[in-house]
N, C-alpha and C. Protein backbone atom coordinates (compact mmCIF):
# COMPACT_ATOMS: atom_id res chain seq x y z
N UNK A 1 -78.18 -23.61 -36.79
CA UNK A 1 -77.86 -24.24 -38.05
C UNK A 1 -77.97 -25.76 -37.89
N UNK A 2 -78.28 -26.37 -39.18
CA UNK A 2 -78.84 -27.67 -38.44
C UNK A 2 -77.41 -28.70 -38.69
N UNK A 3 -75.92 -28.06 -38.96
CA UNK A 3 -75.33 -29.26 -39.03
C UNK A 3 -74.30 -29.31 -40.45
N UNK A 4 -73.33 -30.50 -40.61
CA UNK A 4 -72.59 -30.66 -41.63
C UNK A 4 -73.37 -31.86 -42.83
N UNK A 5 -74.05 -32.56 -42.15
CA UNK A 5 -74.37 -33.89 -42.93
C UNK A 5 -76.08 -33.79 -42.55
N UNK A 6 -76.72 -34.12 -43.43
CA UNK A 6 -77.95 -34.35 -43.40
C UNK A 6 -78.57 -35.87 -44.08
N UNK A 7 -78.97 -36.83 -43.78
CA UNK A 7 -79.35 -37.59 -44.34
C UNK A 7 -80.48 -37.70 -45.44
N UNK A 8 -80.45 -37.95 -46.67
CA UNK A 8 -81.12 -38.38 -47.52
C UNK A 8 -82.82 -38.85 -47.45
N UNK A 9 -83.40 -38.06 -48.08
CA UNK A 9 -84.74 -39.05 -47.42
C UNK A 9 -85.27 -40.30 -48.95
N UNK A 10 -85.25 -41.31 -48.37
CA UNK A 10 -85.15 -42.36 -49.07
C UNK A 10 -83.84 -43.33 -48.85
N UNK A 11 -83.09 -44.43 -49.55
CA UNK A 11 -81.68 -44.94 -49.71
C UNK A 11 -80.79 -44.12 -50.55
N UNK A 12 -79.53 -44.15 -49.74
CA UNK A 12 -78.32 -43.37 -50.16
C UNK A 12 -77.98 -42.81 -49.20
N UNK A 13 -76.29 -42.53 -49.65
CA UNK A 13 -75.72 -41.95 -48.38
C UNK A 13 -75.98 -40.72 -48.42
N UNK A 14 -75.86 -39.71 -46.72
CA UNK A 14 -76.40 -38.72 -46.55
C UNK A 14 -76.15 -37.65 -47.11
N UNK A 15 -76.27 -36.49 -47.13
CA UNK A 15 -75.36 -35.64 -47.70
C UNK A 15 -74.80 -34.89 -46.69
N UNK A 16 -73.45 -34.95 -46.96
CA UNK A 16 -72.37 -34.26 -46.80
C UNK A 16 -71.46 -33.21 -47.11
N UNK A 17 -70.97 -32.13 -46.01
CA UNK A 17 -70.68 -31.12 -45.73
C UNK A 17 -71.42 -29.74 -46.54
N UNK A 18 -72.47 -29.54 -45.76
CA UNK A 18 -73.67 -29.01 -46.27
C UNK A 18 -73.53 -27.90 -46.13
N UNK A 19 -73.48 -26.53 -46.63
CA UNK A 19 -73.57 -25.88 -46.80
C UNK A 19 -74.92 -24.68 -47.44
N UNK A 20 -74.86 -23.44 -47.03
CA UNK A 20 -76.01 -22.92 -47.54
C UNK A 20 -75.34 -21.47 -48.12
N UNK A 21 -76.65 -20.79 -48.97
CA UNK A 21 -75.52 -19.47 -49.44
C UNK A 21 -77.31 -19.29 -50.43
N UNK A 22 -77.13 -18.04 -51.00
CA UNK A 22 -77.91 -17.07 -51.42
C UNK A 22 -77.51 -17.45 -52.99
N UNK A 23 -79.28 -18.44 -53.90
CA UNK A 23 -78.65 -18.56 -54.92
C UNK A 23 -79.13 -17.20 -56.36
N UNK A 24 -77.97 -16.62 -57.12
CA UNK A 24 -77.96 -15.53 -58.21
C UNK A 24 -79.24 -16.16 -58.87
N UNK A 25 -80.26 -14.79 -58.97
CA UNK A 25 -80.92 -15.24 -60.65
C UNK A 25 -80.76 -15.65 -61.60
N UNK A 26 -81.35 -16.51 -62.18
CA UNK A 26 -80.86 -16.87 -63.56
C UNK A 26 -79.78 -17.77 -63.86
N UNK A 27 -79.53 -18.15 -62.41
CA UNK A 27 -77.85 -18.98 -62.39
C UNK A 27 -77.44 -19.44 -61.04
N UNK A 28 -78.25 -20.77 -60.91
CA UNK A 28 -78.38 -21.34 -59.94
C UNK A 28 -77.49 -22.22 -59.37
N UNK A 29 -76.09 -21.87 -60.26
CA UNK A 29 -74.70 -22.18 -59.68
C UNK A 29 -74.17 -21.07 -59.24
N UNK A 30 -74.40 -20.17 -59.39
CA UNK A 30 -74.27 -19.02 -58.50
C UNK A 30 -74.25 -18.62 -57.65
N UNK A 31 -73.36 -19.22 -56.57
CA UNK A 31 -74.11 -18.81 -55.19
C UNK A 31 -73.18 -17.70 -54.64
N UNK A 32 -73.58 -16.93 -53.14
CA UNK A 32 -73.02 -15.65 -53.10
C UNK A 32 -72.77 -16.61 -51.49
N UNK A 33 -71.52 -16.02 -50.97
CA UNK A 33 -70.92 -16.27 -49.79
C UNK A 33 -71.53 -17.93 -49.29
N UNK A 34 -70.91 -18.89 -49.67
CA UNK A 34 -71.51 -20.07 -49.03
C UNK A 34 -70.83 -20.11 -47.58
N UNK A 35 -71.91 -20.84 -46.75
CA UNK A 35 -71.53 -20.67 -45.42
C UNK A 35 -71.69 -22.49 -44.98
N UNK A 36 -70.81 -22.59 -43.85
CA UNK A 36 -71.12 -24.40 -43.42
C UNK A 36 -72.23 -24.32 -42.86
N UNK A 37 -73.06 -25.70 -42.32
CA UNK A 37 -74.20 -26.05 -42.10
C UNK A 37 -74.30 -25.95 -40.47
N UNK A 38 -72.84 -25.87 -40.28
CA UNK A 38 -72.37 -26.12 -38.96
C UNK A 38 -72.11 -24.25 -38.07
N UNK A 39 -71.95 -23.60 -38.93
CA UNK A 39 -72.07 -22.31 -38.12
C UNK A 39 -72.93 -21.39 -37.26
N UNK A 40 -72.03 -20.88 -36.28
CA UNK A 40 -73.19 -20.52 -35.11
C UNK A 40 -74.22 -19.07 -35.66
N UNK A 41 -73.21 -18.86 -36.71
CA UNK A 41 -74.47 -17.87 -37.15
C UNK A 41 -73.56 -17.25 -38.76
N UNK A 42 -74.91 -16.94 -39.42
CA UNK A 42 -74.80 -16.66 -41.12
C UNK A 42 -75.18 -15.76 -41.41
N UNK A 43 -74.68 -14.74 -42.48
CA UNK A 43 -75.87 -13.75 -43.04
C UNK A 43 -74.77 -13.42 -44.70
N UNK A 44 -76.16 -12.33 -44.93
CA UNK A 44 -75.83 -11.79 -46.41
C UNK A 44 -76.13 -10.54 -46.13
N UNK A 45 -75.13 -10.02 -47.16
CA UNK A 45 -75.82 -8.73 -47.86
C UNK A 45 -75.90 -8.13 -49.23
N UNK A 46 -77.17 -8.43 -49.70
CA UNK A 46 -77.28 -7.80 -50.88
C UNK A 46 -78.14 -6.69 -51.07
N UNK A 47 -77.19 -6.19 -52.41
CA UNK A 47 -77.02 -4.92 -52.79
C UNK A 47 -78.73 -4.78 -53.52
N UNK A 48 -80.07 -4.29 -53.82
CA UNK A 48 -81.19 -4.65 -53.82
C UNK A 48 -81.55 -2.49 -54.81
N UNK A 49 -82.59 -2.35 -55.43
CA UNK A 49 -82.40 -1.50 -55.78
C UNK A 49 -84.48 -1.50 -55.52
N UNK A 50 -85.09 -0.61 -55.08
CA UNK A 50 -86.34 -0.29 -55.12
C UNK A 50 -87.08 0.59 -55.29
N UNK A 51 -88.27 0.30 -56.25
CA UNK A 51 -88.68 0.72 -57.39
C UNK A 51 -90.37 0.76 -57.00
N UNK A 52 -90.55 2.61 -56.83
CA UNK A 52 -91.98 2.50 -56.25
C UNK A 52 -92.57 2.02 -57.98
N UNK A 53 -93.97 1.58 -57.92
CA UNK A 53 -94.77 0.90 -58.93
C UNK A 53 -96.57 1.64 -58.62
N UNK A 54 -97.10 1.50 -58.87
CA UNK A 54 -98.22 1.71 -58.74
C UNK A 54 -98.91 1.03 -58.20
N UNK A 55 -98.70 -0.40 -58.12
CA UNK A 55 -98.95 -1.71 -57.21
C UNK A 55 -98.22 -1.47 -55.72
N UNK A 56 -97.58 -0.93 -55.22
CA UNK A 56 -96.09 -0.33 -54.13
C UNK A 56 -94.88 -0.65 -54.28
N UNK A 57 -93.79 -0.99 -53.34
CA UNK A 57 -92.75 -0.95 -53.87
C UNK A 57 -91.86 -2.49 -54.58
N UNK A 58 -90.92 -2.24 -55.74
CA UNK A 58 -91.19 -3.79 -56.02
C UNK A 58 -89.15 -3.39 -55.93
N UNK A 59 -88.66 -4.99 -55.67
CA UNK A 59 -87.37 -4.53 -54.83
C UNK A 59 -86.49 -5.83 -56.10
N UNK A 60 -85.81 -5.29 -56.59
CA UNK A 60 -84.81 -5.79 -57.47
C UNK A 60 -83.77 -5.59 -56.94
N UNK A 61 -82.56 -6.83 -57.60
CA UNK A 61 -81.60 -6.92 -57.45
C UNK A 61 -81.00 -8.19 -58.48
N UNK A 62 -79.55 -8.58 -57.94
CA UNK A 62 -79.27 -9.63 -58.77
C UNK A 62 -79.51 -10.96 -58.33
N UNK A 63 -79.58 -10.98 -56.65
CA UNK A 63 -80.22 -12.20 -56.19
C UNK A 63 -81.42 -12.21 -56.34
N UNK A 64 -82.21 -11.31 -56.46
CA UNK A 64 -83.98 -11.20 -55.99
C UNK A 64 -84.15 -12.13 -57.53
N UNK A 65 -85.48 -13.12 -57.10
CA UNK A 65 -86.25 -13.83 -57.84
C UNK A 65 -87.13 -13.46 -58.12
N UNK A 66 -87.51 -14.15 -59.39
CA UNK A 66 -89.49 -13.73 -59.47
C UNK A 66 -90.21 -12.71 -59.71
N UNK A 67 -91.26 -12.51 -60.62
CA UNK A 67 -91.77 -11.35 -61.13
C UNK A 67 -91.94 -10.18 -59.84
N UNK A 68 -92.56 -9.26 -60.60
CA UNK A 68 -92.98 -7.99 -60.01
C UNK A 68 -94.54 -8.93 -58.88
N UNK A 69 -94.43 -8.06 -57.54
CA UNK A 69 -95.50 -8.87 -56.60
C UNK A 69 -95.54 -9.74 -56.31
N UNK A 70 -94.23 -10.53 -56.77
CA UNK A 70 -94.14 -12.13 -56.28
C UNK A 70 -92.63 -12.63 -55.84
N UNK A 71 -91.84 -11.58 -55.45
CA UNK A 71 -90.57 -11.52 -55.59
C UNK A 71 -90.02 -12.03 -54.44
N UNK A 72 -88.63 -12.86 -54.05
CA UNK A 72 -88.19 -13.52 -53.28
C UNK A 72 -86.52 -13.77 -53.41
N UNK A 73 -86.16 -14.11 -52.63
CA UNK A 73 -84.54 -14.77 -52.34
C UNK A 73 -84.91 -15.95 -51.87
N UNK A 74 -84.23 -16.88 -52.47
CA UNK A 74 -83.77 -18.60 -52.56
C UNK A 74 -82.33 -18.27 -51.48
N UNK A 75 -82.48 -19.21 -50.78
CA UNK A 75 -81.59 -19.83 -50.22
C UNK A 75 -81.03 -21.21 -50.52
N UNK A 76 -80.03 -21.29 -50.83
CA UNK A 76 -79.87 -23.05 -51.35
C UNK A 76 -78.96 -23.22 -50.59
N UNK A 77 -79.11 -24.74 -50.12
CA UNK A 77 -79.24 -25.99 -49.54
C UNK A 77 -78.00 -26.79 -50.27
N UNK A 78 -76.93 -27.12 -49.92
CA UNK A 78 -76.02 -27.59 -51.45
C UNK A 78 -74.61 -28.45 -50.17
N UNK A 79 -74.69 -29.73 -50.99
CA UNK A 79 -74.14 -30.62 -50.43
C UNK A 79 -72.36 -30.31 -50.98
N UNK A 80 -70.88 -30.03 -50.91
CA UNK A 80 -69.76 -29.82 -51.83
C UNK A 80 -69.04 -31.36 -51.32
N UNK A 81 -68.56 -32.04 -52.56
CA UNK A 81 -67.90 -32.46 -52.77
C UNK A 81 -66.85 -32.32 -52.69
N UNK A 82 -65.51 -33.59 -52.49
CA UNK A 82 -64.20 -33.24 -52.25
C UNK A 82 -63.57 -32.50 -53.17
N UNK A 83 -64.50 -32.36 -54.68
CA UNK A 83 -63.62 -31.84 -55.45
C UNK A 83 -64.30 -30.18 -55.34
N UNK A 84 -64.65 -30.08 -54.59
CA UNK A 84 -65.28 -28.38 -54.17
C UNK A 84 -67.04 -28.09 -55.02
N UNK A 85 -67.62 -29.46 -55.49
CA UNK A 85 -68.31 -29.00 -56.30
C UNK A 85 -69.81 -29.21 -55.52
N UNK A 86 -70.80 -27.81 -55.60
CA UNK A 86 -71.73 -27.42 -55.17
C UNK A 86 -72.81 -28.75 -55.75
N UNK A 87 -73.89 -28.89 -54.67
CA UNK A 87 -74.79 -29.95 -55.64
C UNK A 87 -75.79 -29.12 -54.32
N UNK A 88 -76.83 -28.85 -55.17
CA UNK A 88 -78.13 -28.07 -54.40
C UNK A 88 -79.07 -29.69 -53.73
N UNK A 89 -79.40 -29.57 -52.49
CA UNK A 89 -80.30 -30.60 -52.35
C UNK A 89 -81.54 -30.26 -51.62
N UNK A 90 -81.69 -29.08 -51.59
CA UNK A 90 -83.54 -28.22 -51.15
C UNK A 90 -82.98 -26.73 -51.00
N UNK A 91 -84.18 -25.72 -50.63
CA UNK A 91 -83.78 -24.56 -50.33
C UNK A 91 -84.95 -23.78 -49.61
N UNK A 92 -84.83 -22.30 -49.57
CA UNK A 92 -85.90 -21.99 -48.91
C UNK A 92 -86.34 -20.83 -49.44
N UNK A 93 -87.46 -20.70 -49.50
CA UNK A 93 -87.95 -19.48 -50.31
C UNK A 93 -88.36 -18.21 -49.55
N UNK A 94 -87.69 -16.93 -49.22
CA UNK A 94 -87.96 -15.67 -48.87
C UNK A 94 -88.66 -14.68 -49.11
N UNK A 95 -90.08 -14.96 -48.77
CA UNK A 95 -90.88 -13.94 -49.81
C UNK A 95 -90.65 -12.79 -49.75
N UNK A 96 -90.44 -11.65 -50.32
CA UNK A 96 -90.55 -10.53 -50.16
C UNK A 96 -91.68 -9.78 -50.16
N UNK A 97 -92.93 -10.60 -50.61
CA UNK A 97 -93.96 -9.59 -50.56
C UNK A 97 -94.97 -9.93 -49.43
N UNK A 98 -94.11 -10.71 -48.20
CA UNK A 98 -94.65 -10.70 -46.92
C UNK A 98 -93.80 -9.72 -45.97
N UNK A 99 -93.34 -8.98 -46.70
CA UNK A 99 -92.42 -8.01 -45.67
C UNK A 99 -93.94 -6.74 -45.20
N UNK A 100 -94.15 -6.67 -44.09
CA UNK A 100 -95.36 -5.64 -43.60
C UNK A 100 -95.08 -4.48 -44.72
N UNK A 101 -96.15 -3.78 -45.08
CA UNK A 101 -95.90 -2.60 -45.98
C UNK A 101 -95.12 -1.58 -44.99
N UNK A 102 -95.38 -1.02 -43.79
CA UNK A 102 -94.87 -0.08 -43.06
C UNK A 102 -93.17 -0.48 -43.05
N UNK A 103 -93.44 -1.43 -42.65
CA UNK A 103 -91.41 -2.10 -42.73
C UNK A 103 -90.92 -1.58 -44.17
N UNK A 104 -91.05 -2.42 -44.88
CA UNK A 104 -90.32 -1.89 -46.25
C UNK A 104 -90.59 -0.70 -46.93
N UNK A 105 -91.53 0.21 -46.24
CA UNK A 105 -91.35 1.39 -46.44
C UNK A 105 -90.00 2.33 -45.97
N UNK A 106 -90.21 1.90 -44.48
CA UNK A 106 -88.83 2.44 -43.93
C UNK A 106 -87.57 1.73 -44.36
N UNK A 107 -87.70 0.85 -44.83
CA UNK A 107 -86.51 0.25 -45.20
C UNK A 107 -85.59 0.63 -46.73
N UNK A 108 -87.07 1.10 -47.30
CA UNK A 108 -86.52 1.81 -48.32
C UNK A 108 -86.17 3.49 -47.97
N UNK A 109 -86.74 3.69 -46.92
CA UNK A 109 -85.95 5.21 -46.24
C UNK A 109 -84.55 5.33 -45.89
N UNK A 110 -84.61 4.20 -44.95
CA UNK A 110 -83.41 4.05 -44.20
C UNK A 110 -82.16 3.61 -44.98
N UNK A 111 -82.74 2.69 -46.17
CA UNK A 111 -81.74 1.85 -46.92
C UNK A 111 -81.13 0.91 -46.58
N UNK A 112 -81.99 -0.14 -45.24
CA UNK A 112 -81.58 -1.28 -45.38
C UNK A 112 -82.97 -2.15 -44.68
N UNK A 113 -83.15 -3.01 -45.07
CA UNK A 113 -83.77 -4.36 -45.18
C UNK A 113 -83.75 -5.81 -44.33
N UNK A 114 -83.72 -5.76 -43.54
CA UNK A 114 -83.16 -7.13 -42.51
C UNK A 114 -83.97 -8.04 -42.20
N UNK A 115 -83.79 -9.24 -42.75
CA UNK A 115 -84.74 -10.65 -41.97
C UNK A 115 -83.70 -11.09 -41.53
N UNK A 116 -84.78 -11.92 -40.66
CA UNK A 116 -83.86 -12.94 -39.24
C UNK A 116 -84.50 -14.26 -39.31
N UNK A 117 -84.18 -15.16 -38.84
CA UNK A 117 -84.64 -16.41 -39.19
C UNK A 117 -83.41 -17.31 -38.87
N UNK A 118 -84.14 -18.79 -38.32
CA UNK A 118 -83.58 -19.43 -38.05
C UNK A 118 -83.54 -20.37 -38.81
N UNK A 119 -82.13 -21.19 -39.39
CA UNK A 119 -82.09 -21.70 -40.57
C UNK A 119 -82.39 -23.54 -40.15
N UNK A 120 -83.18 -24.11 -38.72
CA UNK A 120 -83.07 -25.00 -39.10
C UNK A 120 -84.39 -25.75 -38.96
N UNK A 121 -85.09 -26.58 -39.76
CA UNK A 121 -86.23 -27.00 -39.66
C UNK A 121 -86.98 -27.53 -38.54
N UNK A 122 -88.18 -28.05 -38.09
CA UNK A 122 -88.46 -28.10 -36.59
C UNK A 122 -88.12 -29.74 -36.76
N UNK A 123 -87.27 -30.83 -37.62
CA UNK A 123 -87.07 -31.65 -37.61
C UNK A 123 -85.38 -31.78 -37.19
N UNK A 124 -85.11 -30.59 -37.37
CA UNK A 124 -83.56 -30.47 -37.09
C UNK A 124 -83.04 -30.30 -38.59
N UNK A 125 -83.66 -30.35 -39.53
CA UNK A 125 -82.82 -30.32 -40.32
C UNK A 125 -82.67 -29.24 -41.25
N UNK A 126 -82.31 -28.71 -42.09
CA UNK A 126 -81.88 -27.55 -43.16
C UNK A 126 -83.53 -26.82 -43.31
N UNK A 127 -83.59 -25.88 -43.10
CA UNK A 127 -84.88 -25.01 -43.42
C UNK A 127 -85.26 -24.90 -45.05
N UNK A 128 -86.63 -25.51 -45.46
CA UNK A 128 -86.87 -25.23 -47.14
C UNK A 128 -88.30 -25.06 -46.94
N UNK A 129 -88.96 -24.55 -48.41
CA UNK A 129 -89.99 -24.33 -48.53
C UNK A 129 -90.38 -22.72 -48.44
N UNK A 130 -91.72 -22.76 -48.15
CA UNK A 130 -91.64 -21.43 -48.09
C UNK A 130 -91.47 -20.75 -46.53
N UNK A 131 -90.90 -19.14 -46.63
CA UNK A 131 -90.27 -18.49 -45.65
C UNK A 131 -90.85 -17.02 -45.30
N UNK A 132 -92.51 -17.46 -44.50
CA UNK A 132 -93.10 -16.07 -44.18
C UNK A 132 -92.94 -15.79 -42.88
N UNK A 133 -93.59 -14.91 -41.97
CA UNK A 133 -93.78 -14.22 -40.64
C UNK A 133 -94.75 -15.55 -40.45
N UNK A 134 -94.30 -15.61 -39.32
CA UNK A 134 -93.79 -16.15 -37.80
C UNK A 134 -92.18 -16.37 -37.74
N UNK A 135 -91.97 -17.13 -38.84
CA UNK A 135 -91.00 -18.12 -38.98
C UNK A 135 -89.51 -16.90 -39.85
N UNK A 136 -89.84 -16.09 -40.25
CA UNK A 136 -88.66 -14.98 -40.57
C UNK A 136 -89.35 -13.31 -40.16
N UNK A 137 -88.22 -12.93 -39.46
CA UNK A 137 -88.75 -11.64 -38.93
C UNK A 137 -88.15 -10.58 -39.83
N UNK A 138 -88.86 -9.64 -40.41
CA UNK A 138 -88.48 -8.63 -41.14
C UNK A 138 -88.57 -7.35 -40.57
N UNK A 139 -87.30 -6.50 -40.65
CA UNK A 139 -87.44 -4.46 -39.83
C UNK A 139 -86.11 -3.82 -41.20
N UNK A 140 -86.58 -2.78 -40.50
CA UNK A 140 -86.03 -1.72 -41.45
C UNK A 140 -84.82 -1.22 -40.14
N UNK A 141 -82.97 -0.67 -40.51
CA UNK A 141 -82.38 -0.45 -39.95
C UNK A 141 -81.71 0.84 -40.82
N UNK A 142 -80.66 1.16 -40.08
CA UNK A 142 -79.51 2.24 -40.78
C UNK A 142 -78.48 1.86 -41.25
N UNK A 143 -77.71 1.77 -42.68
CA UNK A 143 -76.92 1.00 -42.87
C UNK A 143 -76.35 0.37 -42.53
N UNK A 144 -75.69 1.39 -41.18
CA UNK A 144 -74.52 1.05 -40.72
C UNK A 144 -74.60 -0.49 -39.15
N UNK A 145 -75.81 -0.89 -39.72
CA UNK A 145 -76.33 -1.43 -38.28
C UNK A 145 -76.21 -3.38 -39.43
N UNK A 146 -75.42 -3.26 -40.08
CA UNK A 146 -75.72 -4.37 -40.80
C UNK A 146 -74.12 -5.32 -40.52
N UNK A 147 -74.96 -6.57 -39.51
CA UNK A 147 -74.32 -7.78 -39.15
C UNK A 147 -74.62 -8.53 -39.17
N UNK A 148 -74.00 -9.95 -38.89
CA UNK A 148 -74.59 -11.52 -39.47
C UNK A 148 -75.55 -11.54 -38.35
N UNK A 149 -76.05 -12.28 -38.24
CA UNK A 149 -77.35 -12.91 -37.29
C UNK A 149 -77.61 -14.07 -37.07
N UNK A 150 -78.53 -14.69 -36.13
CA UNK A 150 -78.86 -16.31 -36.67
C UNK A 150 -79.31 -16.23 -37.94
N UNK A 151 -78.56 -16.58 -38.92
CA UNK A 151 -79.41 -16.46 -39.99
C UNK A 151 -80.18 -15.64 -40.82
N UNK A 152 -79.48 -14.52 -40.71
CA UNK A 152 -79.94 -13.24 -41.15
C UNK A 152 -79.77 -12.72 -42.86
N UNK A 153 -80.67 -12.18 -43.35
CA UNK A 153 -80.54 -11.83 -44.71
C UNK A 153 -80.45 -10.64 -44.83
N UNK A 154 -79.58 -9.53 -45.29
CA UNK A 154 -79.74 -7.72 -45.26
C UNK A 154 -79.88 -7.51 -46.85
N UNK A 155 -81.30 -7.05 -47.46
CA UNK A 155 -80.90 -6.39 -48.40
C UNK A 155 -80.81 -4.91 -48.14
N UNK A 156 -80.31 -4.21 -49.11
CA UNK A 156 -80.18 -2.73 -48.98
C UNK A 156 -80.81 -2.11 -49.82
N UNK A 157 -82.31 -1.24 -49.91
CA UNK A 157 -83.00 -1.10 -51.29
C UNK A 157 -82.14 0.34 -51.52
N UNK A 158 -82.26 0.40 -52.51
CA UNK A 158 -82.03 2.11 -52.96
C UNK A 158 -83.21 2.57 -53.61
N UNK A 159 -83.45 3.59 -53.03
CA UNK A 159 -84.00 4.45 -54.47
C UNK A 159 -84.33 4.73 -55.41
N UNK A 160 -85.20 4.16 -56.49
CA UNK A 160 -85.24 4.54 -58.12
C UNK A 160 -86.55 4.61 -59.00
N UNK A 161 -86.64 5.31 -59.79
CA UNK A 161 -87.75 5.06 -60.49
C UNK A 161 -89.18 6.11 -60.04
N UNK A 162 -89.96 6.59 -60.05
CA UNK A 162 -91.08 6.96 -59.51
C UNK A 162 -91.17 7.73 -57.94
N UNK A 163 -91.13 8.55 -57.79
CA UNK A 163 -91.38 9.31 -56.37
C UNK A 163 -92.79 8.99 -55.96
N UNK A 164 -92.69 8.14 -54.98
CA UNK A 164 -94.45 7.75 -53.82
C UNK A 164 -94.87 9.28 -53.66
């Protein structure tokens, strides 16, 4: 994790006590479990519902972003204030439709979903932009195998819609 304070790029003071967390669709004050910038290790788990398509499988939820084939989890980047208040200052984008097809096949077997990734940039600082293979590792597990990680994201697909 790259830390509590990150400096500003340009003039101004840095930002401070930085935090990261998984931001809701549609509501980008929304964030789900914020974690410090400073922890030895982070994760999520969201609840994700998947939906074979005719295109393959397309994986909804209430965090998941972005149309059908283009779908992703935001991570935000968010500086809190003394008065507790969230201020986003970058984030990182999780594609989901770089997950290997064989992986998220089983993952929709198994019913769970796991990337790994390390949250801090090769500058040291907060990881943003976009978030494919090399740089986030995606496998399919058994529910019950779901713990934080460096930086780990678990969705859990279920079941719905169309039999493959």
């Amino acid at each position: 994790m790259p830390g509590l304070t990150f400096p500003q790029s340009g003039p101004g003071a840095a930002h401070g006590n930085v935090h990261v967390a998984v931001q809701r669709r549609d509501r980008p004050a929304e964030l789900l479990d914020p974690q410090p910038g400073d922890a030895a290790a982070v994760g999520w788990t969201l609840e994700c519902t998947a939906v074979a398509t005719a295109a393959g499988t397309d994986v909804k939820g209430p965090y998941v972003q972005g149309r059908p084939g283009a779908r992703f989890v935001y991570l935000s980047w968010n500086a809190v204030d003394e008065a507790g208040t969230f201020t986003m200052f970058r984030r990182a984008k999780l594609l989901l439709d770089a997950v290997p097809a064989p992986v998220l096949d089983e993952a929709v077997h198994s019913g769970l979903l796991v990337g790994r990734l390390g949250l801090t940039d090769a500058c040291g600082g907060p990881l943003c932009a976009r978030v494919v293979p090399p740089r986030i590792t995606w496998s399919a597990g058994a529910r019950d195998q779901t713990q934080r990680g460096a930086g780990g994201a678990t969705t859990g697909p279920r079941r719905s819609g169309r039999s493959r």
